[in-house]
N, C-alpha and C. Protein backbone atom coordinates (compact mmCIF):
# COMPACT_ATOMS: atom_id res chain seq x y z
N UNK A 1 21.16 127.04 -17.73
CA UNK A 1 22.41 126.37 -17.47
C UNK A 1 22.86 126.70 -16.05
N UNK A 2 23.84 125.83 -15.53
CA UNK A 2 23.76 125.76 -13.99
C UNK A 2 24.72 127.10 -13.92
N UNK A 3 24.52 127.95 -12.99
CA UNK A 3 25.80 128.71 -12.89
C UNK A 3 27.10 128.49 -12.36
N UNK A 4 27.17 127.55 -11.80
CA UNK A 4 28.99 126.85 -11.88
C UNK A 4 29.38 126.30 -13.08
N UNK A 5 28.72 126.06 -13.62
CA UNK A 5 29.09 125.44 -15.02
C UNK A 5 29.20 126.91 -16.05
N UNK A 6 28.71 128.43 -15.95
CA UNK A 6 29.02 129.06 -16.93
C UNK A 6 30.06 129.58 -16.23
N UNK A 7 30.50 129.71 -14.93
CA UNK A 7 31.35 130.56 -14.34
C UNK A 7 33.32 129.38 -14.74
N UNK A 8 32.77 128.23 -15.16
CA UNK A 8 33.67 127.58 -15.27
C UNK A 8 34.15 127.75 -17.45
N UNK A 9 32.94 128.04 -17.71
CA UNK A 9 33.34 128.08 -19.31
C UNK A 9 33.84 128.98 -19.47
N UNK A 10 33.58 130.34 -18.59
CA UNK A 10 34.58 131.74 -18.54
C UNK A 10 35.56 131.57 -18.06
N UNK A 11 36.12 130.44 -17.61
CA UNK A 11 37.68 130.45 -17.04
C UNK A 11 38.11 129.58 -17.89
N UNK A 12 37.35 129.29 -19.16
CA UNK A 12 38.05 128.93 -20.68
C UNK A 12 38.29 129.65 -21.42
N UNK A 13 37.93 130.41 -20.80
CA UNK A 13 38.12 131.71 -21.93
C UNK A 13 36.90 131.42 -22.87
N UNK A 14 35.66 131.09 -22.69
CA UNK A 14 34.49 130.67 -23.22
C UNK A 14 33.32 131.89 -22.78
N UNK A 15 34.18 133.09 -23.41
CA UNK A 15 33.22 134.38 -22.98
C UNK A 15 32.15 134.57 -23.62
N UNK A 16 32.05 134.21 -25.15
CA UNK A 16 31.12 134.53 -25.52
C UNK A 16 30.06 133.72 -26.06
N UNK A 17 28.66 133.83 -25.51
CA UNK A 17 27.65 132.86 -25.74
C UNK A 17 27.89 131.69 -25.57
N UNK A 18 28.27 131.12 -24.33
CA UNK A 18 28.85 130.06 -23.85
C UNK A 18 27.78 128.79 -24.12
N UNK A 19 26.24 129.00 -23.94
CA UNK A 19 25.31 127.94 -24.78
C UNK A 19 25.54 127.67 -26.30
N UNK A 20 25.93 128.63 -27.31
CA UNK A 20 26.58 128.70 -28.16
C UNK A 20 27.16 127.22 -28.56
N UNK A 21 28.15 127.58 -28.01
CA UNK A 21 29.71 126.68 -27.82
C UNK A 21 29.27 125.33 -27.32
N UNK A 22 28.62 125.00 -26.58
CA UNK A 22 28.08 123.50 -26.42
C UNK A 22 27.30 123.21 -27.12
N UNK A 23 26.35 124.06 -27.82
CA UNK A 23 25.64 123.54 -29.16
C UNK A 23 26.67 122.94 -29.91
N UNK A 24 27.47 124.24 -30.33
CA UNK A 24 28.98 123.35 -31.14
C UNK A 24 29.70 122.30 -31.07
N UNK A 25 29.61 122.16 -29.47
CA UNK A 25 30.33 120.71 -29.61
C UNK A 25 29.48 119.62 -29.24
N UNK A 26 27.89 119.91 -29.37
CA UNK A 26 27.48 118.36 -29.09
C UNK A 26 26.79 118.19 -30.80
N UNK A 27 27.23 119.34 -31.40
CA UNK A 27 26.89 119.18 -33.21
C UNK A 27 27.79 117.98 -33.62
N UNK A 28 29.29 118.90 -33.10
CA UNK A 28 30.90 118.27 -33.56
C UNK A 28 30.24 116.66 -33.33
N UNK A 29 29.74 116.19 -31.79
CA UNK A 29 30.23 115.02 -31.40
C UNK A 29 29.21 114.33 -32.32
N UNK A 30 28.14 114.82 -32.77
CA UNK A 30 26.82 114.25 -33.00
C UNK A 30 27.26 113.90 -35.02
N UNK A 31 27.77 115.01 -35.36
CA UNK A 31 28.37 114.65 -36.46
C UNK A 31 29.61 113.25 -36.38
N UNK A 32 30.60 113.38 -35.78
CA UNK A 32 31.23 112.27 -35.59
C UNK A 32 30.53 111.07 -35.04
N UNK A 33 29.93 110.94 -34.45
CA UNK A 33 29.26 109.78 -34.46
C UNK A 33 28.67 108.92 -35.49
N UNK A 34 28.06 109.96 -36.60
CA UNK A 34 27.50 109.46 -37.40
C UNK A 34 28.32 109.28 -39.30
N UNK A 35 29.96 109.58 -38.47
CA UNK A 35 30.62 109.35 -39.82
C UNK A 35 31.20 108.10 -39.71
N UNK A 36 31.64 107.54 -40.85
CA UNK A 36 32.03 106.49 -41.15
C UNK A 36 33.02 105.74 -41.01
N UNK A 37 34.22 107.08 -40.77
CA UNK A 37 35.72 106.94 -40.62
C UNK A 37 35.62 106.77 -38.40
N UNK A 38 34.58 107.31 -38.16
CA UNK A 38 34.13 107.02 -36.86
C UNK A 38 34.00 106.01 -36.61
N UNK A 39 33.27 105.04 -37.01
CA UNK A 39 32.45 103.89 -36.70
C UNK A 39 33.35 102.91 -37.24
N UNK A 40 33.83 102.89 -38.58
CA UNK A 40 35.24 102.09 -38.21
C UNK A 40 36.18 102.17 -37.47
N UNK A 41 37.18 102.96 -36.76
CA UNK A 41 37.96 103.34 -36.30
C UNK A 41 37.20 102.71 -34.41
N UNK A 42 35.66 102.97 -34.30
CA UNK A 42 35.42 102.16 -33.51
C UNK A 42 35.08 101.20 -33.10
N UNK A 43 34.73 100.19 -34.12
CA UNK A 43 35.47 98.31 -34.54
C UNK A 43 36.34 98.51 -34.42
N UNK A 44 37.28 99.08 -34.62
CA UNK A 44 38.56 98.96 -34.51
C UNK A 44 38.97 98.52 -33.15
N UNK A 45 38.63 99.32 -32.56
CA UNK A 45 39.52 99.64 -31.32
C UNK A 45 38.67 98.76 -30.28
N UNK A 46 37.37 98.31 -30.51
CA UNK A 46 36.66 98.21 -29.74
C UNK A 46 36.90 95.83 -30.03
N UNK A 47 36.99 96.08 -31.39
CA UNK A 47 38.33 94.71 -31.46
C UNK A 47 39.66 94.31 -30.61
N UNK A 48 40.02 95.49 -30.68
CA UNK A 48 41.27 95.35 -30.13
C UNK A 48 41.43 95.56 -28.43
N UNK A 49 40.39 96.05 -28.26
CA UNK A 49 39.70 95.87 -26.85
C UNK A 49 39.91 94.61 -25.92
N UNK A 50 39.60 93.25 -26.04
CA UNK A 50 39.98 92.57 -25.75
C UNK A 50 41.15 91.08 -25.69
N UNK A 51 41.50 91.08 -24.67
CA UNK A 51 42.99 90.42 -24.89
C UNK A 51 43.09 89.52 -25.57
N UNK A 52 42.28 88.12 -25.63
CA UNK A 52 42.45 87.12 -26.58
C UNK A 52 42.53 88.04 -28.10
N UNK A 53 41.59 88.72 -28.37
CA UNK A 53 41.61 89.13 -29.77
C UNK A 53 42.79 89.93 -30.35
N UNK A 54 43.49 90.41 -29.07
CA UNK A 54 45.07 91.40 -29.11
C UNK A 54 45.69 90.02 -29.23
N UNK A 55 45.92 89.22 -28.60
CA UNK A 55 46.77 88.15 -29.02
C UNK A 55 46.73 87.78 -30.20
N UNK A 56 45.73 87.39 -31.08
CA UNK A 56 45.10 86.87 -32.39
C UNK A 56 46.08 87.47 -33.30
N UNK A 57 45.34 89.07 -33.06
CA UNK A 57 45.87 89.75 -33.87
C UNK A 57 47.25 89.85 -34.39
N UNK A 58 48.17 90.22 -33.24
CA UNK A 58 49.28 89.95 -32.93
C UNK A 58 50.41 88.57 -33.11
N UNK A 59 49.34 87.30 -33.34
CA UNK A 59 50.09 86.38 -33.38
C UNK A 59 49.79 85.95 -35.05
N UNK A 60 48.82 86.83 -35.55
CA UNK A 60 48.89 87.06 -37.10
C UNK A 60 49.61 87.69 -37.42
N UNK A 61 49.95 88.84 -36.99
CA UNK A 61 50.90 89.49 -37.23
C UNK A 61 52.03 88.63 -37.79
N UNK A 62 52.61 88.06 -37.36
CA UNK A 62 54.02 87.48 -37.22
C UNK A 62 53.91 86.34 -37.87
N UNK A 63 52.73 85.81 -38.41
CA UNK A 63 52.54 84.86 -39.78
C UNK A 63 51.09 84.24 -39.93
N UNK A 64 50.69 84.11 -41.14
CA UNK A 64 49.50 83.02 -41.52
C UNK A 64 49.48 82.06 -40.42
N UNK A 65 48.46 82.27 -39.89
CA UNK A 65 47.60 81.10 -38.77
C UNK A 65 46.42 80.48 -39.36
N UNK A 66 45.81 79.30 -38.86
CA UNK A 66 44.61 79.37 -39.14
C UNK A 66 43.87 78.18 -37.54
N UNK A 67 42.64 78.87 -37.36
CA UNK A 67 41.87 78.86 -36.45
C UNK A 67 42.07 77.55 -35.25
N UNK A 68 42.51 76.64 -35.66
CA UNK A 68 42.51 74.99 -35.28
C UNK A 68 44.40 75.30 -34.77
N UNK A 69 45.18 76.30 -35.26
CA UNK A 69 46.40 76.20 -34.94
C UNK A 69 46.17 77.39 -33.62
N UNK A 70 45.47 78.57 -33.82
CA UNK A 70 45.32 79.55 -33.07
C UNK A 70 45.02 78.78 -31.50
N UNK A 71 44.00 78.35 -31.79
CA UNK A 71 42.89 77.67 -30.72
C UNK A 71 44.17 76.54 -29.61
N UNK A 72 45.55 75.91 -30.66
CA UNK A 72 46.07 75.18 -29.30
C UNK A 72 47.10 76.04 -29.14
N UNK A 73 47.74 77.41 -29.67
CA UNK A 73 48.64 78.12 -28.74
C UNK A 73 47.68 79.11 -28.05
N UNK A 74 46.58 79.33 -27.67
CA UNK A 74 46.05 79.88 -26.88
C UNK A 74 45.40 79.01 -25.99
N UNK A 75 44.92 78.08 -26.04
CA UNK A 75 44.63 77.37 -25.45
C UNK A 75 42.78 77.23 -25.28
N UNK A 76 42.49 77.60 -26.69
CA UNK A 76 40.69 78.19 -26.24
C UNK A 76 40.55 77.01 -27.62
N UNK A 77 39.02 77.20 -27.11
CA UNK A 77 38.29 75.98 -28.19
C UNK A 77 38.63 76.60 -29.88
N UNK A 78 37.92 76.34 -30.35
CA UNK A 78 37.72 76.48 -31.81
C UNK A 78 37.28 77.71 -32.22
N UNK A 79 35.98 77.36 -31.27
CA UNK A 79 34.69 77.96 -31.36
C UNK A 79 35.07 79.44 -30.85
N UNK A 80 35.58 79.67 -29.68
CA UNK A 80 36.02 80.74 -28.98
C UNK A 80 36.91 81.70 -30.12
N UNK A 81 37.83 81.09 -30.94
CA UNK A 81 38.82 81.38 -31.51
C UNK A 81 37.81 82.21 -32.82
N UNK A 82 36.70 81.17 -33.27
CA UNK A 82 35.60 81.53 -34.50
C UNK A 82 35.09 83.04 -34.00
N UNK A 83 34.70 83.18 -32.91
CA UNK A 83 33.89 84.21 -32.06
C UNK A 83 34.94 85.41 -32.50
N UNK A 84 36.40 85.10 -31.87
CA UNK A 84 37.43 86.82 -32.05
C UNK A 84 37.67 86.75 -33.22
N UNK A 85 38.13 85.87 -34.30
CA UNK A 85 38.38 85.80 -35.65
C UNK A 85 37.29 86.84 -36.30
N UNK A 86 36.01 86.56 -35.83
CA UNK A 86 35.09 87.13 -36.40
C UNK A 86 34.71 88.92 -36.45
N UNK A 87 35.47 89.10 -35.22
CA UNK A 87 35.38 90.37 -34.65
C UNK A 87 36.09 91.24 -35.20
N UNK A 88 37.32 90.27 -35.22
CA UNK A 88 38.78 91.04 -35.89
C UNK A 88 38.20 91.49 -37.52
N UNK A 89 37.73 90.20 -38.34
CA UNK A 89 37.64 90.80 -39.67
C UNK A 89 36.15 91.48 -39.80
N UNK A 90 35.30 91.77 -39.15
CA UNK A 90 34.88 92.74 -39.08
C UNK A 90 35.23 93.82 -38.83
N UNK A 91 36.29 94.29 -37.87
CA UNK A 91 36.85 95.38 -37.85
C UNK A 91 37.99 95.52 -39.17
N UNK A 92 38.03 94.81 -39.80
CA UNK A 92 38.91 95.04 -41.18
C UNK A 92 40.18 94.70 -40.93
N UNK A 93 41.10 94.01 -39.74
CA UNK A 93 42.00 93.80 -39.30
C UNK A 93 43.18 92.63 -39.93
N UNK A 94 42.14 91.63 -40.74
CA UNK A 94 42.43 90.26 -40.73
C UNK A 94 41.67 90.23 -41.92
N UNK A 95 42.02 89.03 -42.95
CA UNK A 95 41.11 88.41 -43.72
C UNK A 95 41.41 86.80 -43.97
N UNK A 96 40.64 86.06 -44.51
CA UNK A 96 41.19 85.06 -44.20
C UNK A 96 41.05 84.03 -45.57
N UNK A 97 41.67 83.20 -45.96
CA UNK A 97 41.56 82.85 -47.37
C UNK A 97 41.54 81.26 -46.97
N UNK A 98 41.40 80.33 -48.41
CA UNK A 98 41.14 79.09 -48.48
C UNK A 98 42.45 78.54 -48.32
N UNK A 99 42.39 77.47 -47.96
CA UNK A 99 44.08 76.84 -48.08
C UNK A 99 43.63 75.35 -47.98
N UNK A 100 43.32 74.56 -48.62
CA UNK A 100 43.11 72.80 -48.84
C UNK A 100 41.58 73.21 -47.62
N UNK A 101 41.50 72.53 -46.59
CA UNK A 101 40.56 72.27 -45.56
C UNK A 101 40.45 73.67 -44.85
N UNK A 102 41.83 74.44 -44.86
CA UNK A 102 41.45 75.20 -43.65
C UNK A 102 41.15 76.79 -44.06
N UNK A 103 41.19 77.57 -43.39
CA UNK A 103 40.30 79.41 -43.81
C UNK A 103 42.18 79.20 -42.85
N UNK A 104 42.84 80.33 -43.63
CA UNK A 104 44.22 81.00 -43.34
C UNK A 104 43.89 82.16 -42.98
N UNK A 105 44.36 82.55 -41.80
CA UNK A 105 44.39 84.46 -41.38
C UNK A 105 45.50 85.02 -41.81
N UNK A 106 45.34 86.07 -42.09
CA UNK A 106 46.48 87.27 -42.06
C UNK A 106 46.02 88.53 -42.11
N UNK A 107 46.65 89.02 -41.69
CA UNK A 107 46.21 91.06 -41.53
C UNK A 107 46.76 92.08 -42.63
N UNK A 108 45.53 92.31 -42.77
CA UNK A 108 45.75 93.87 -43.64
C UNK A 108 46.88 94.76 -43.59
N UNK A 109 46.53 95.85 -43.55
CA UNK A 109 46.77 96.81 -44.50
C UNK A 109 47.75 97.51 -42.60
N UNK A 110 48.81 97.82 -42.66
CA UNK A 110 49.54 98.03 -41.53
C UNK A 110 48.17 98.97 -40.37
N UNK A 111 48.40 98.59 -39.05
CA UNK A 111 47.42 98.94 -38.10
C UNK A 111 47.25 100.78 -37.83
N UNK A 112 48.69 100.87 -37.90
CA UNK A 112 48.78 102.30 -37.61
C UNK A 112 48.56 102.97 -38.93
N UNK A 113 48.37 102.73 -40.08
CA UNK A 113 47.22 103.68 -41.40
C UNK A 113 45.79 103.52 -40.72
N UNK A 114 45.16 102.69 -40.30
CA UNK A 114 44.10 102.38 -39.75
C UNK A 114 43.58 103.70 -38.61
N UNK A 115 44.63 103.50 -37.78
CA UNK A 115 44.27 104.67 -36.85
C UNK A 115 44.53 105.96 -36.75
């Protein structure tokens, strides 16, 4: 290990067996990666990542939409609208039900239990 890098884990107060301790935390990270509450939580966010799909979300929020209504207050095709719709209820955000012709959105379960 480089020695600026152990002379810096001792000014963590990372005195003892400082290789140790990065085993530990690339276990920690290596375990979280591979949990579940991880990997949702990063659909999640990784949904909410981009702005059209923050709008979506958000403009579900505030009532049942469905895709053909989304598409002319945003101003994007259909298709575009099919693409974040899709993202969103993969990340568990949204689900969307039958209504005569059209698939209705609305959102789950409040955002902040989610995160």
């Amino acid at each position: 290990m480089d020695s600026r890098f152990l002379d810096f884990l001792k000014t963590c107060e990372i005195n003892e067996n400082p290789g140790e301790y990065i085993k530990e935390k690339l276990d920690f990270i290596d375990n979280k990666l591979k949990s579940e509450d991880f990997q949702n939580k990063l659909k999640l966010h990784s949904a909410l990542a981009n702005k059209n799909r923050l709008l979506i979300y958000q403009l579900i929020q505030e009532g049942e939409l469905s895709n053909g209504t989304l598409a002319k207050i945003l101003g994007l095709s259909e298709g575009s609208i099919t693409h974040h719709i899709k993202k969103l209820d993969e990340a568990g955000l949204i689900i969307g039900r039958n209504k005569g012709h059209f698939i209705i959105y609305y959102t789950t379960e409040d955002l902040k239990k989610k995160l």
